[in-house]
C-alpha atoms as a PDB file:
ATOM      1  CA  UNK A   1       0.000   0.000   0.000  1.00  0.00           C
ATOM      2  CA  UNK A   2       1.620   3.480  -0.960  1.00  0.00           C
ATOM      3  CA  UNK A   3       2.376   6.273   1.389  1.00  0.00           C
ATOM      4  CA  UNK A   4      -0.494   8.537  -0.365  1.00  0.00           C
ATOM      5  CA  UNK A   5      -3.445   5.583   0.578  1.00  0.00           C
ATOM      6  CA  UNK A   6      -3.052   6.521   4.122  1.00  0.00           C
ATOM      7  CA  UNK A   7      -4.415   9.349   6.439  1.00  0.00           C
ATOM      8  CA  UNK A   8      -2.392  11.716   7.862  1.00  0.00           C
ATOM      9  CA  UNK A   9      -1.396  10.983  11.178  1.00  0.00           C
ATOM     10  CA  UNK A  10      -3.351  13.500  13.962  1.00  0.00           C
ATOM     11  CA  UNK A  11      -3.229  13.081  17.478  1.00  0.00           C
ATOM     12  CA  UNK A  12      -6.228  14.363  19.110  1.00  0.00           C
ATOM     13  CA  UNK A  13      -5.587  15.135  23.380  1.00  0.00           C
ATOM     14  CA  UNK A  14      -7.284  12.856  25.919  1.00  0.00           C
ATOM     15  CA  UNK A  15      -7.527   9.481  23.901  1.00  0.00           C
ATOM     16  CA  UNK A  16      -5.687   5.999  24.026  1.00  0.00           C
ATOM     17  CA  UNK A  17      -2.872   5.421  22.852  1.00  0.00           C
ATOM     18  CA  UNK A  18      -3.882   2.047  22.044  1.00  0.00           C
ATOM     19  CA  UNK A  19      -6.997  -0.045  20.853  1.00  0.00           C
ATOM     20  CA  UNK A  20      -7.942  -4.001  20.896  1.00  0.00           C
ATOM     21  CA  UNK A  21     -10.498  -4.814  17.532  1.00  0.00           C
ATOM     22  CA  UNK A  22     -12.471  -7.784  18.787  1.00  0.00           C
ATOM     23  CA  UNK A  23     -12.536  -8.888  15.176  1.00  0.00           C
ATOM     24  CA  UNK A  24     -16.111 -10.114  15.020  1.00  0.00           C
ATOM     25  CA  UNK A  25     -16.588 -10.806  10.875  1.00  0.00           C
ATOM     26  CA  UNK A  26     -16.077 -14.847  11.065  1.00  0.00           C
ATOM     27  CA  UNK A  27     -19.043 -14.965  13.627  1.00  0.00           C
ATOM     28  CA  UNK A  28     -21.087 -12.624  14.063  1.00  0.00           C
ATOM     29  CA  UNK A  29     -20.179 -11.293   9.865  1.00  0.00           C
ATOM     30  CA  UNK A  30     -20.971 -14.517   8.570  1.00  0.00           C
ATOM     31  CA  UNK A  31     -23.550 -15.859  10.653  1.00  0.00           C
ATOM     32  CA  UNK A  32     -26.574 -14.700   8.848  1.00  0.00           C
ATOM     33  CA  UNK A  33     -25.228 -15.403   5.213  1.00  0.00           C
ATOM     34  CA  UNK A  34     -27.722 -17.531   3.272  1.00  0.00           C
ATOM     35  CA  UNK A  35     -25.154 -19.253   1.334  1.00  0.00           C
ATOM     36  CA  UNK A  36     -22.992 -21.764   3.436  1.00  0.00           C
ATOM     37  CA  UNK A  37     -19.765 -21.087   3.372  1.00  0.00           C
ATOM     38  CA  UNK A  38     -17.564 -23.922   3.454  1.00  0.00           C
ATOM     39  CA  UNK A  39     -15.316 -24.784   6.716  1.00  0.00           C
ATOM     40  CA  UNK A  40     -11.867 -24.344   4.709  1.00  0.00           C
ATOM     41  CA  UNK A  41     -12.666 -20.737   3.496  1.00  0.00           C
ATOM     42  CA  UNK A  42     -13.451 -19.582   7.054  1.00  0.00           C
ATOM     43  CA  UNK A  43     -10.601 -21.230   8.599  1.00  0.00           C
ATOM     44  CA  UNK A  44      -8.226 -18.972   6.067  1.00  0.00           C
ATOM     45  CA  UNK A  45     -10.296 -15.849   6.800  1.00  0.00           C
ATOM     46  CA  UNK A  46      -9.684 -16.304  10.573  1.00  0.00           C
ATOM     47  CA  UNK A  47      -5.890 -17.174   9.334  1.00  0.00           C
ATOM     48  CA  UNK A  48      -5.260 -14.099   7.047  1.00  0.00           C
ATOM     49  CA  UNK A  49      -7.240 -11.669   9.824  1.00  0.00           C
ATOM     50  CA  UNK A  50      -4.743 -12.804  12.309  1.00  0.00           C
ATOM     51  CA  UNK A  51      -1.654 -12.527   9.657  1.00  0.00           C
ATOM     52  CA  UNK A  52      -2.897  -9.191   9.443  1.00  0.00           C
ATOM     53  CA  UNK A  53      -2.342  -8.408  12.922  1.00  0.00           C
ATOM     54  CA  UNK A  54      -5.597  -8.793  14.502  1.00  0.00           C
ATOM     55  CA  UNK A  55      -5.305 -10.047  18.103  1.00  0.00           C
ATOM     56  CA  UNK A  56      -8.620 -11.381  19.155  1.00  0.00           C
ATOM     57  CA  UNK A  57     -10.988 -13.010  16.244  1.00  0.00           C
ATOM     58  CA  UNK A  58     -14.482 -14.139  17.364  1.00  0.00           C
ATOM     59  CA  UNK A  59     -13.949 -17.609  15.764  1.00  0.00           C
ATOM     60  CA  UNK A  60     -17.727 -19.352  15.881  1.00  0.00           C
ATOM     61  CA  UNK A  61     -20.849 -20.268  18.133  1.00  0.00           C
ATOM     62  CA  UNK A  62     -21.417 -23.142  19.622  1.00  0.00           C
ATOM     63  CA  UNK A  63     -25.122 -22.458  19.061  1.00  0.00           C
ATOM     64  CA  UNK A  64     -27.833 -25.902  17.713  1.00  0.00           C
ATOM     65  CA  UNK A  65     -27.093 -25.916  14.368  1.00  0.00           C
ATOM     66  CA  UNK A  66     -30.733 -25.324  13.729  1.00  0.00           C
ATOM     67  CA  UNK A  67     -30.372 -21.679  15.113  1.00  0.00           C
ATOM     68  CA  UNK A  68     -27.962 -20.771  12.996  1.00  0.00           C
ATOM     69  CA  UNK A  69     -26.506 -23.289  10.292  1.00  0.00           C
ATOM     70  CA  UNK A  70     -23.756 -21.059   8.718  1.00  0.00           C
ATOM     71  CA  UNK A  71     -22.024 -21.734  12.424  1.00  0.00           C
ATOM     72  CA  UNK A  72     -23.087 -25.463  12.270  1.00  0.00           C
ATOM     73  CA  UNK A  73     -19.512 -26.596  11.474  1.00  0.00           C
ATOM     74  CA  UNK A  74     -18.286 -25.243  14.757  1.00  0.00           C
ATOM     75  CA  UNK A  75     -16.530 -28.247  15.928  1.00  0.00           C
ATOM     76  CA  UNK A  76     -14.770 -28.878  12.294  1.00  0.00           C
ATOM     77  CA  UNK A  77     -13.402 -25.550  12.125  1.00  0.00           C
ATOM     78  CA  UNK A  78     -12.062 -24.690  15.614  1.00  0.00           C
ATOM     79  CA  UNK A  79      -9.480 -27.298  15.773  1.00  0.00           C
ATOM     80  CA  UNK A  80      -8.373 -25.674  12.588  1.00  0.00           C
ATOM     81  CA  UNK A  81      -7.371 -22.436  13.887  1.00  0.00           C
ATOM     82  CA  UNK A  82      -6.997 -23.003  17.311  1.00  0.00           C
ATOM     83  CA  UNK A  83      -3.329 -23.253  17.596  1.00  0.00           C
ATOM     84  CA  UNK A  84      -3.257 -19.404  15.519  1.00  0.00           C
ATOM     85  CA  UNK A  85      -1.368 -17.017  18.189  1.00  0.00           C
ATOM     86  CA  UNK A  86      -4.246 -14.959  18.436  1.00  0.00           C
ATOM     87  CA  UNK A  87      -7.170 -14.766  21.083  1.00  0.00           C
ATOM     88  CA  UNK A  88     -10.199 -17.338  19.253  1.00  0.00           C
ATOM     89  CA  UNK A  89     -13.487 -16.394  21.220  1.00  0.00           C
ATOM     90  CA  UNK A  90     -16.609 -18.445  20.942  1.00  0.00           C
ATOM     91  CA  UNK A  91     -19.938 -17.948  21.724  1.00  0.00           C
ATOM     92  CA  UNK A  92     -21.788 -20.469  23.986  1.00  0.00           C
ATOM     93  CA  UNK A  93     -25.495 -19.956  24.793  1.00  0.00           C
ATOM     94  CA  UNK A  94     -25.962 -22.425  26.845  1.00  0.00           C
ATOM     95  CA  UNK A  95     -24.530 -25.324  29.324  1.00  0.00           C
ATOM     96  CA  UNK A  96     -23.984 -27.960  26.174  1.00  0.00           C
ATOM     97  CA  UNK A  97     -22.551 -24.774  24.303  1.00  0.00           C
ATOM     98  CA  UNK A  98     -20.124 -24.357  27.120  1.00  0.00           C
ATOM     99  CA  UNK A  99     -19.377 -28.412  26.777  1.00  0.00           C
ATOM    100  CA  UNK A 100     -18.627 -28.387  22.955  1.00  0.00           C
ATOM    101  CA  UNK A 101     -16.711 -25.515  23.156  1.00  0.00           C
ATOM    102  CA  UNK A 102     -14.583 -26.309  26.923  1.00  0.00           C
ATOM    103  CA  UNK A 103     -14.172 -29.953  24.887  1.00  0.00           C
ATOM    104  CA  UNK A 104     -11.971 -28.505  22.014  1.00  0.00           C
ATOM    105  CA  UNK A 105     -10.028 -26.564  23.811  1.00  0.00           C
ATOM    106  CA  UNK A 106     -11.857 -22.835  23.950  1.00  0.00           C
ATOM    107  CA  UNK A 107     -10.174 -20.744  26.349  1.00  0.00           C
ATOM    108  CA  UNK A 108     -12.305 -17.548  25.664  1.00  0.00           C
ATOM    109  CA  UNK A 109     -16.029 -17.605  25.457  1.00  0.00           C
ATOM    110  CA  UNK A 110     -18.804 -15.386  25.212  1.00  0.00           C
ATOM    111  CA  UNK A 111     -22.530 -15.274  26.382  1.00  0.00           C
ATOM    112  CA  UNK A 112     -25.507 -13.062  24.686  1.00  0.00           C
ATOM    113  CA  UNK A 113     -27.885 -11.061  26.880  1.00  0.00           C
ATOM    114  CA  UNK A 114     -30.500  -8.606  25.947  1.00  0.00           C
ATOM    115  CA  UNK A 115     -31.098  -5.475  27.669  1.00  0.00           C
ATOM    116  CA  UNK A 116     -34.514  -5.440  26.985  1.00  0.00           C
ATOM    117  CA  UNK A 117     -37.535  -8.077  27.441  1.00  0.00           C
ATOM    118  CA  UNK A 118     -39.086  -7.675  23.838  1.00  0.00           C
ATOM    119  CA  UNK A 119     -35.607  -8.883  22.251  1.00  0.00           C
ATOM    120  CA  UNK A 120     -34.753 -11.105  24.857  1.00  0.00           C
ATOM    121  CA  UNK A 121     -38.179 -12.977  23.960  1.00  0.00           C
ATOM    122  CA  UNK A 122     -37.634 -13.006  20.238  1.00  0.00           C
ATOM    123  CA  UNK A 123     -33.919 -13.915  20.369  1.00  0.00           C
ATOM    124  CA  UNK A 124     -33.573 -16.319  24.053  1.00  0.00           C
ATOM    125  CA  UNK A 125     -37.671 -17.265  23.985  1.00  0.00           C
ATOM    126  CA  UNK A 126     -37.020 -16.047  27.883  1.00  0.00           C
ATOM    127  CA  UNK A 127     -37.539 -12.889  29.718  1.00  0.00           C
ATOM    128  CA  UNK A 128     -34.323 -11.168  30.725  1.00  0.00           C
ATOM    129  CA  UNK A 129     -34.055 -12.196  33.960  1.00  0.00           C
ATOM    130  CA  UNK A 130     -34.897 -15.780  32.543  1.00  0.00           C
ATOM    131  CA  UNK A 131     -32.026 -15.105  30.222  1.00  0.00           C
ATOM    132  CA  UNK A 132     -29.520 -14.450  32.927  1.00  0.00           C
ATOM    133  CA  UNK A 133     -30.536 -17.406  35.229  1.00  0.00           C
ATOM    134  CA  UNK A 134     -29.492 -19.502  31.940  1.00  0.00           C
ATOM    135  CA  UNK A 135     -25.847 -17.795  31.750  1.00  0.00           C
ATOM    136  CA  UNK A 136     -25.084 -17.379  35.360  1.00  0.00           C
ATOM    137  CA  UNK A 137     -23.918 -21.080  35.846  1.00  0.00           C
ATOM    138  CA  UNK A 138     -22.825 -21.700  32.499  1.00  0.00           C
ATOM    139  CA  UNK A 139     -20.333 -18.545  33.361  1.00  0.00           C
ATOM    140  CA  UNK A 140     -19.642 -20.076  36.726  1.00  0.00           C
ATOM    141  CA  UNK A 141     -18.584 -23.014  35.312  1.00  0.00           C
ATOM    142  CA  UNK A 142     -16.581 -21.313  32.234  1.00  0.00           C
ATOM    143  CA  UNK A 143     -14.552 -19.498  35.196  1.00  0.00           C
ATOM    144  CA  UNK A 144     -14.331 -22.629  36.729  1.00  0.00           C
ATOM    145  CA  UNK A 145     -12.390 -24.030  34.159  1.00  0.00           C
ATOM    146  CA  UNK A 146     -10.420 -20.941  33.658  1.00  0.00           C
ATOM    147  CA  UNK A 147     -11.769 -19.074  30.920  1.00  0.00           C
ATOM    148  CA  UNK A 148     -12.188 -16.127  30.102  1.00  0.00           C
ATOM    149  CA  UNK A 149     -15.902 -14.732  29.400  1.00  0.00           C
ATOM    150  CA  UNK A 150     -17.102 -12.046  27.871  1.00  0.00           C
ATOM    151  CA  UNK A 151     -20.795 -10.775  28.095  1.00  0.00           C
ATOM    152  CA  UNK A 152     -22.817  -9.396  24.942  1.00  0.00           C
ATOM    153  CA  UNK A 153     -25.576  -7.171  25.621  1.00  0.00           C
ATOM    154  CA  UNK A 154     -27.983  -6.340  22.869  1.00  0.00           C
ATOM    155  CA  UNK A 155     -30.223  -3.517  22.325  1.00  0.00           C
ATOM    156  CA  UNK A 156     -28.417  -1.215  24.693  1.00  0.00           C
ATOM    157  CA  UNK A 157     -29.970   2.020  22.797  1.00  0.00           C
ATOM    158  CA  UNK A 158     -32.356   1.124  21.014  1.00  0.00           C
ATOM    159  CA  UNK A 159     -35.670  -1.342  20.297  1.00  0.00           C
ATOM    160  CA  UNK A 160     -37.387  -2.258  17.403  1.00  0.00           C
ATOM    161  CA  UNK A 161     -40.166  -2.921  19.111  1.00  0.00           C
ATOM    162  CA  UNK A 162     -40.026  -0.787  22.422  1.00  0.00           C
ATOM    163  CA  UNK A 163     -37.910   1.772  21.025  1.00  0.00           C
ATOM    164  CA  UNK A 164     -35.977   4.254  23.770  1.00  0.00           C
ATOM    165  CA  UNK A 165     -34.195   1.967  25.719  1.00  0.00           C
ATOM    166  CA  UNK A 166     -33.590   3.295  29.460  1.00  0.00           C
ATOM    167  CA  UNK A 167     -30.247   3.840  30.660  1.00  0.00           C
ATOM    168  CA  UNK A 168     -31.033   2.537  34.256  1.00  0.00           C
ATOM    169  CA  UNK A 169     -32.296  -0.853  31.960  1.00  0.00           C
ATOM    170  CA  UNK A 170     -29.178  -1.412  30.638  1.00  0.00           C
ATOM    171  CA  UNK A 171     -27.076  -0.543  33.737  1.00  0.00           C
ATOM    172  CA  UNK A 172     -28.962  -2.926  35.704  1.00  0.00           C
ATOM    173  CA  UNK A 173     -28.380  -5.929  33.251  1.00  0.00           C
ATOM    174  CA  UNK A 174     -24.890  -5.096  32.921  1.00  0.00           C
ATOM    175  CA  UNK A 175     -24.327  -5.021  36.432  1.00  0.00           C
ATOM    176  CA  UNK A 176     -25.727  -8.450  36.752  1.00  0.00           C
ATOM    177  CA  UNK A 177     -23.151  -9.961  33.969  1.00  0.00           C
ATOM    178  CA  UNK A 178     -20.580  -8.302  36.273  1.00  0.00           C
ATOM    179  CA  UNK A 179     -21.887  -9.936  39.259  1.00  0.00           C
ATOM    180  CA  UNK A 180     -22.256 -13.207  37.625  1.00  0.00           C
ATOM    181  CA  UNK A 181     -18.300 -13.510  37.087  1.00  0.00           C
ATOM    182  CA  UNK A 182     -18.342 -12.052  33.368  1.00  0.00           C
ATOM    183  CA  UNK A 183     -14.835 -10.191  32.515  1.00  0.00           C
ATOM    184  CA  UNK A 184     -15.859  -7.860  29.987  1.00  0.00           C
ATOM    185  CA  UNK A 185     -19.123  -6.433  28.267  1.00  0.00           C
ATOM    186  CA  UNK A 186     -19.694  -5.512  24.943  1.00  0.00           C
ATOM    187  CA  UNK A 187     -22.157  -2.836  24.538  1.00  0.00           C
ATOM    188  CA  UNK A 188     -24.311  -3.673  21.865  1.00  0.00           C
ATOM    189  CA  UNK A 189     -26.270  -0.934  19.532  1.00  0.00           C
ATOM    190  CA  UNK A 190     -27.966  -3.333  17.933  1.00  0.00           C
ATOM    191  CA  UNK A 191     -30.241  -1.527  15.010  1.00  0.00           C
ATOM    192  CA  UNK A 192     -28.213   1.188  15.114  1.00  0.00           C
ATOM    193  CA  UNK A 193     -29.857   4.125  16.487  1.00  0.00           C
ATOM    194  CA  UNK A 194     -27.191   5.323  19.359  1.00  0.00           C
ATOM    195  CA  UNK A 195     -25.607   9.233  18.742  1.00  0.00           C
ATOM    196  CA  UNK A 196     -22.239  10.303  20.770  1.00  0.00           C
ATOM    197  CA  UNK A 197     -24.487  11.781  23.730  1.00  0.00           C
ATOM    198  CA  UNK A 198     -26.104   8.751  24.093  1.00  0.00           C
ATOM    199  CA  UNK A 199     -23.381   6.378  24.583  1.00  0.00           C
ATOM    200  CA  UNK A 200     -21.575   9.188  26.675  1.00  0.00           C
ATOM    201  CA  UNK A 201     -24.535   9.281  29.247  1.00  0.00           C
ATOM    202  CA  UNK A 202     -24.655   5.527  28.913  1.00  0.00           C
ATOM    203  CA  UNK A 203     -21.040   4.781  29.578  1.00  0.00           C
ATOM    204  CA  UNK A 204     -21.198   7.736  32.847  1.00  0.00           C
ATOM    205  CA  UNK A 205     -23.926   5.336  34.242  1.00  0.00           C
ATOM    206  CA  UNK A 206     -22.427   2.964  34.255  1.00  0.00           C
ATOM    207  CA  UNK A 207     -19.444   4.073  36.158  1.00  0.00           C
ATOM    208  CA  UNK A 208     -21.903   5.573  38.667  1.00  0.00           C
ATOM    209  CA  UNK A 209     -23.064   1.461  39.310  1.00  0.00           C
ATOM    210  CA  UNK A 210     -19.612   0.664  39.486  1.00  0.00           C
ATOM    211  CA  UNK A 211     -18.879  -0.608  36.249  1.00  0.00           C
ATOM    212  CA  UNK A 212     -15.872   0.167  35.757  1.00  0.00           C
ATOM    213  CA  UNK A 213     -14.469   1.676  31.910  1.00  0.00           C
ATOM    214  CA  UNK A 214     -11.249  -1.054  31.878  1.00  0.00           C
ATOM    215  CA  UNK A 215     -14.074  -3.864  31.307  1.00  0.00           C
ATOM    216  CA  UNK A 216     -16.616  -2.192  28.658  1.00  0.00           C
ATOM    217  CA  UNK A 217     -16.049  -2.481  24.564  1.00  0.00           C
ATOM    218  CA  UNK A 218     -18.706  -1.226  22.425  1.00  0.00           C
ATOM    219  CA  UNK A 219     -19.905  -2.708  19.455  1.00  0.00           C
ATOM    220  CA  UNK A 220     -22.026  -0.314  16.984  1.00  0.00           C
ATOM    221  CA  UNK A 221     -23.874  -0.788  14.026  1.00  0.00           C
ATOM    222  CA  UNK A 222     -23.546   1.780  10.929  1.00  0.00           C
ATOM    223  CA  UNK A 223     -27.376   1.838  10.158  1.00  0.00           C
ATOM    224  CA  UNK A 224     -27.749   5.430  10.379  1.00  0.00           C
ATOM    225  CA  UNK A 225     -23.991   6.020   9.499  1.00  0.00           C
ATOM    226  CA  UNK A 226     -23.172   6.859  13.149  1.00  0.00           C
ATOM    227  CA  UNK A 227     -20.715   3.749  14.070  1.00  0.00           C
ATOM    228  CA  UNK A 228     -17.486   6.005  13.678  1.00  0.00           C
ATOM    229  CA  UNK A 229     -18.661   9.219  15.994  1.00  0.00           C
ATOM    230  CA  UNK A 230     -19.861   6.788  18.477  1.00  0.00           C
ATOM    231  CA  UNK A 231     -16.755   4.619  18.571  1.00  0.00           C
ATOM    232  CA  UNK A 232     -15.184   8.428  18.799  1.00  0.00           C
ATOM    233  CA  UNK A 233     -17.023   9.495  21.692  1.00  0.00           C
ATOM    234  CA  UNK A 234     -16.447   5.921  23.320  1.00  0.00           C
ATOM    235  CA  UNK A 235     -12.750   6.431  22.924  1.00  0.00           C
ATOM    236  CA  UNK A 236     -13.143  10.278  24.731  1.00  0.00           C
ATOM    237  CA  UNK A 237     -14.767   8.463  27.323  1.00  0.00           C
ATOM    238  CA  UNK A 238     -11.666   5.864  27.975  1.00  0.00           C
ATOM    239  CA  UNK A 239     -12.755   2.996  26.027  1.00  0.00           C
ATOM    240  CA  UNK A 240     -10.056   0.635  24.713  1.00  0.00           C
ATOM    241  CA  UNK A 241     -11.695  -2.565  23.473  1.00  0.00           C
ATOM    242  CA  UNK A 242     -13.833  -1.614  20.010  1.00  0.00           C
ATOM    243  CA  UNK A 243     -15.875  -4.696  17.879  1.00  0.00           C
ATOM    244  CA  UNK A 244     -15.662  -4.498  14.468  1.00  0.00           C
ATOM    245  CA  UNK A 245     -16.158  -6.676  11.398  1.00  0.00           C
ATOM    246  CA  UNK A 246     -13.720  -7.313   8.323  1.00  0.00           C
ATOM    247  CA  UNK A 247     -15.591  -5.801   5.291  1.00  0.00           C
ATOM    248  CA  UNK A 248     -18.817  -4.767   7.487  1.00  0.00           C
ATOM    249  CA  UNK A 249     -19.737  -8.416   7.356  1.00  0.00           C
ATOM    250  CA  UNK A 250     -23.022  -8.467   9.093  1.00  0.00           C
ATOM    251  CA  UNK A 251     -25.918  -6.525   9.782  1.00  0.00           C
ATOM    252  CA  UNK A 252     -29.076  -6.780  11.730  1.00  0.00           C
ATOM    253  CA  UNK A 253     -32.352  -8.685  10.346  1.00  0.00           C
ATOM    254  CA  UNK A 254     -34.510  -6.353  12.527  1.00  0.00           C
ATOM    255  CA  UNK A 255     -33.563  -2.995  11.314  1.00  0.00           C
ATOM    256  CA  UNK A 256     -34.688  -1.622   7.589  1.00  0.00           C
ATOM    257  CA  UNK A 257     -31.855  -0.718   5.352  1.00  0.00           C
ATOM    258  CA  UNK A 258     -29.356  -1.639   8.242  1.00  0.00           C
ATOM    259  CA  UNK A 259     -25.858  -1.542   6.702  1.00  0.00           C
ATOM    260  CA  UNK A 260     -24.585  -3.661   9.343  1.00  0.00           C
ATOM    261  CA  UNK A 261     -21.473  -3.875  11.701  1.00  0.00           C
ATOM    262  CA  UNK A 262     -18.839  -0.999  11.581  1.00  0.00           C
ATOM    263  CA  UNK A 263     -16.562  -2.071   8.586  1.00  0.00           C
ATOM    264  CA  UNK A 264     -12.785  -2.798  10.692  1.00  0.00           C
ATOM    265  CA  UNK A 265     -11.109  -0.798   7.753  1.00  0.00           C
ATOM    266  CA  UNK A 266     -13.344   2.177   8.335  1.00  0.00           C
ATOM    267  CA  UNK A 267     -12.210   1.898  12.018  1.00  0.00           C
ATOM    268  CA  UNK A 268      -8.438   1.121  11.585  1.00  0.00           C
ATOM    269  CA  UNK A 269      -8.457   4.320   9.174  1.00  0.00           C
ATOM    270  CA  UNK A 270      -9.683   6.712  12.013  1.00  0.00           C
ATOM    271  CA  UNK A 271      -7.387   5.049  14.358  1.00  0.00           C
ATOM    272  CA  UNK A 272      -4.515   5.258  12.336  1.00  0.00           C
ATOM    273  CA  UNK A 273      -5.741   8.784  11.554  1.00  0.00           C
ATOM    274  CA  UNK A 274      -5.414  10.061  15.361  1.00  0.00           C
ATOM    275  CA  UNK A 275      -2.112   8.125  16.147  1.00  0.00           C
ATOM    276  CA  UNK A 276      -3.505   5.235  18.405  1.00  0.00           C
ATOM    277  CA  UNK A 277      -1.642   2.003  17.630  1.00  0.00           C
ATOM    278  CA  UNK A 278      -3.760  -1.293  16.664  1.00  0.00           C
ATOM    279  CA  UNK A 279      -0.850  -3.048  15.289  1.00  0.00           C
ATOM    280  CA  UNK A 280      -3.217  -3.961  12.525  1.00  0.00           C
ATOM    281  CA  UNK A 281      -1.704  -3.605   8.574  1.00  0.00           C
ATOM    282  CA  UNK A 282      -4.536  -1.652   6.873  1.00  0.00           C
ATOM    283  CA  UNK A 283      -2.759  -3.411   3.406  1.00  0.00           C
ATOM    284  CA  UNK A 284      -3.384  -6.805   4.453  1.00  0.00           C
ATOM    285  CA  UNK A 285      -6.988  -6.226   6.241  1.00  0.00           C
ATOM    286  CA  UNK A 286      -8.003  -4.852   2.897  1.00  0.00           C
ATOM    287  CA  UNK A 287      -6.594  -7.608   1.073  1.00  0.00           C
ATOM    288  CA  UNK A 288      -8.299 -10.261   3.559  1.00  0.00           C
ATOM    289  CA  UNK A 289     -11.682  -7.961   3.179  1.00  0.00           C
ATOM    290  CA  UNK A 290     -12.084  -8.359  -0.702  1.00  0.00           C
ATOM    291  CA  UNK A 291     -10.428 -11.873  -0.638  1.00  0.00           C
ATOM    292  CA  UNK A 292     -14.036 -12.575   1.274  1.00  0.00           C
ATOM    293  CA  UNK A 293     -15.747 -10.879  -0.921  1.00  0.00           C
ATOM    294  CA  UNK A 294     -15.477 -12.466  -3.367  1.00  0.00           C
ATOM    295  CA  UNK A 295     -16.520 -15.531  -2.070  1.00  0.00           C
ATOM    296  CA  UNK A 296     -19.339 -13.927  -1.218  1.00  0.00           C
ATOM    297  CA  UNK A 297     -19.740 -12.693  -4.640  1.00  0.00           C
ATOM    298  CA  UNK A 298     -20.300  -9.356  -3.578  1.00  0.00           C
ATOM    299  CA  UNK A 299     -18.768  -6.073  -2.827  1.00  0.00           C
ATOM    300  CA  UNK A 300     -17.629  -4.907   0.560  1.00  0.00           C
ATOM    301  CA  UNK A 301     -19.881  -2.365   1.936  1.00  0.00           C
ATOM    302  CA  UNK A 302     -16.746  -0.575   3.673  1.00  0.00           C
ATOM    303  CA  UNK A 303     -16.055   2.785   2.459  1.00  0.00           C
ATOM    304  CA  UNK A 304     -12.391   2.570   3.092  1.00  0.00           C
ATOM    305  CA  UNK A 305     -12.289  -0.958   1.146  1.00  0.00           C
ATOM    306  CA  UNK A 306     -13.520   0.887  -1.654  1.00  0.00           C
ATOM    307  CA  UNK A 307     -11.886   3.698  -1.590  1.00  0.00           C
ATOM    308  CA  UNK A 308      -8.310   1.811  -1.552  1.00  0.00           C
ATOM    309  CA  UNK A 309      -9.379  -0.158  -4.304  1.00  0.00           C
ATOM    310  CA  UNK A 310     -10.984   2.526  -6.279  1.00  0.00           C
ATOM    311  CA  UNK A 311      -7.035   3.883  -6.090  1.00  0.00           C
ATOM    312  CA  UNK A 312      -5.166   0.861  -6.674  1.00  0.00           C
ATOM    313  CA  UNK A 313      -7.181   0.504  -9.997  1.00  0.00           C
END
């Protein structure tokens, strides 16, 4: 990649000087593709993401294969990549989740809360308290055995269906992943909807409760083309760990027009742009990004993707 296809480096005062991408595309990118994508193609997407220097790669989901059957091959592909020096989380939604996953090996796993009862029932088929009666001994056991778990928590600004989603909602849930034995959280905008302010007075509430910044990523959706100023303000606010997908793999089924998860290019760019280290290679995400493209047979939405190519051609 030439000198001229990158930004000029700008440090802005009072932000990181480094970031973790939780690399997201092979899981939750992929997971809603109609088309199955065969085990050996993933595999080398999780291989060239980590040759590009991405350090933690949501691998699969040890989900029923009838949930989800893109992620049905779970078992066949994480003894593929397992021995990759990079972090490999899994999600687990459940106590025979946890087993599959524990079985092979999976040293960092992942559970999936809602913050609100509308999703939780469409998503879990339980109410949210339901929901965290569920994860609270498959994360005792997952601690047990020495893993590391993360918690995801959907819908933490928004609601198809109830819209507004209360601050004090979403404080109280994450609280209870806390309290449960959960290591980090991943703030989840889910359809898309959050603005800077909002995750500002979302991520000062939770500090009040005694969440504390060190153990909070956030994880935004571009619907409304706000992913980048609310990663921005997230970053003001002290947050280190950002989720992001290769491409913008992914989106979510229960927004219109959603344009899915924040693209990691897009992300890397600003990054790059303001001086904070990811010790990702923009020229090998890129190539990774429209590798999986086309296998997809279709273009990256990621406006950095493009724009690279558009100057390469």
């Amino acid at each position: 990649m030439s000198a001229d296809a990158l930004p000029m480096v700008v440090p802005a005062p009072d932000l990181p000087a480094r970031v973790r991408i939780h690399e997201v595309g092979p899981r939750d990118g992929l997971q809603n593709e109609r088309a199955s994508v065969p085990t050996e193609v993933k595999a080398e997407f999780i291989r060239r993401l980590a040759d590009a220097g991405l350090t933690t790669i949501e691998a699969t989901s040890f989900v029923h294969p009838a949930w989800v059957p893109q992620l049905a091959d779970a078992e066949q592909l994480f003894p593929m990549v397992r021995d990759l020096p990079v972090d490999l989380p899994v999600l687990v939604p459940n106590a025979r989740g946890l087993d599959r996953a524990l079985s092979l090996g999976a040293s960092r796993l992942a559970v999936f809360a809602s913050a609100t009862e509308s999703f939780a029932k469409a998503n879990l088929n339980r109410t949210v308290d339901e929901a965290l009666a569920v994860f609270a001994p498959v994360v005792a056991r997952a601690k047990e055995a020495g893993a590391h778990v993360r918690g995801y928590l959907s819908m933490c600004f928004g609601d198809p269906w109830e819209g507004a989603v209360s601050v004090h909602q979403v404080v109280r849930v994450c609280r209870a992943l806390l309290d449960m034995g959960c290591d980090e959280l991943s703030l989840g905008d889910t359809i898309g909807v959050a603005t800077p302010g909002h995750v500002l007075e979302l991520l000062s509430a939770l500090n009040e409760q005694r969440v504390p910044t060190a153990a909070l990523g956030v994880h935004f959706h571009d619907t409304y083309g706000q992913a980048l100023a609310n990663t921005l303000a997230a970053l003001q606010h002290g947050v280190t760990t950002v989720d992001a997908s290769a491409g913008g793999l992914g989106g979510c089924p229960y927004a219109k027009s959603a344009t899915g998860n924040l693209a990691t290019e897009d992300l890397v760019w600003m990054l790059r742009g303001l001086g904070i280290d990811t010790g990702v290679d923009l020229g090998r995400l890129t190539a990774t990004s429209e590798w999986m493209a086309d296998r997809l047979g279709r273009p990256s939405p990621s406006r950095t993707l493009r724009a690279l190519s558009h100057k390469e051609q």
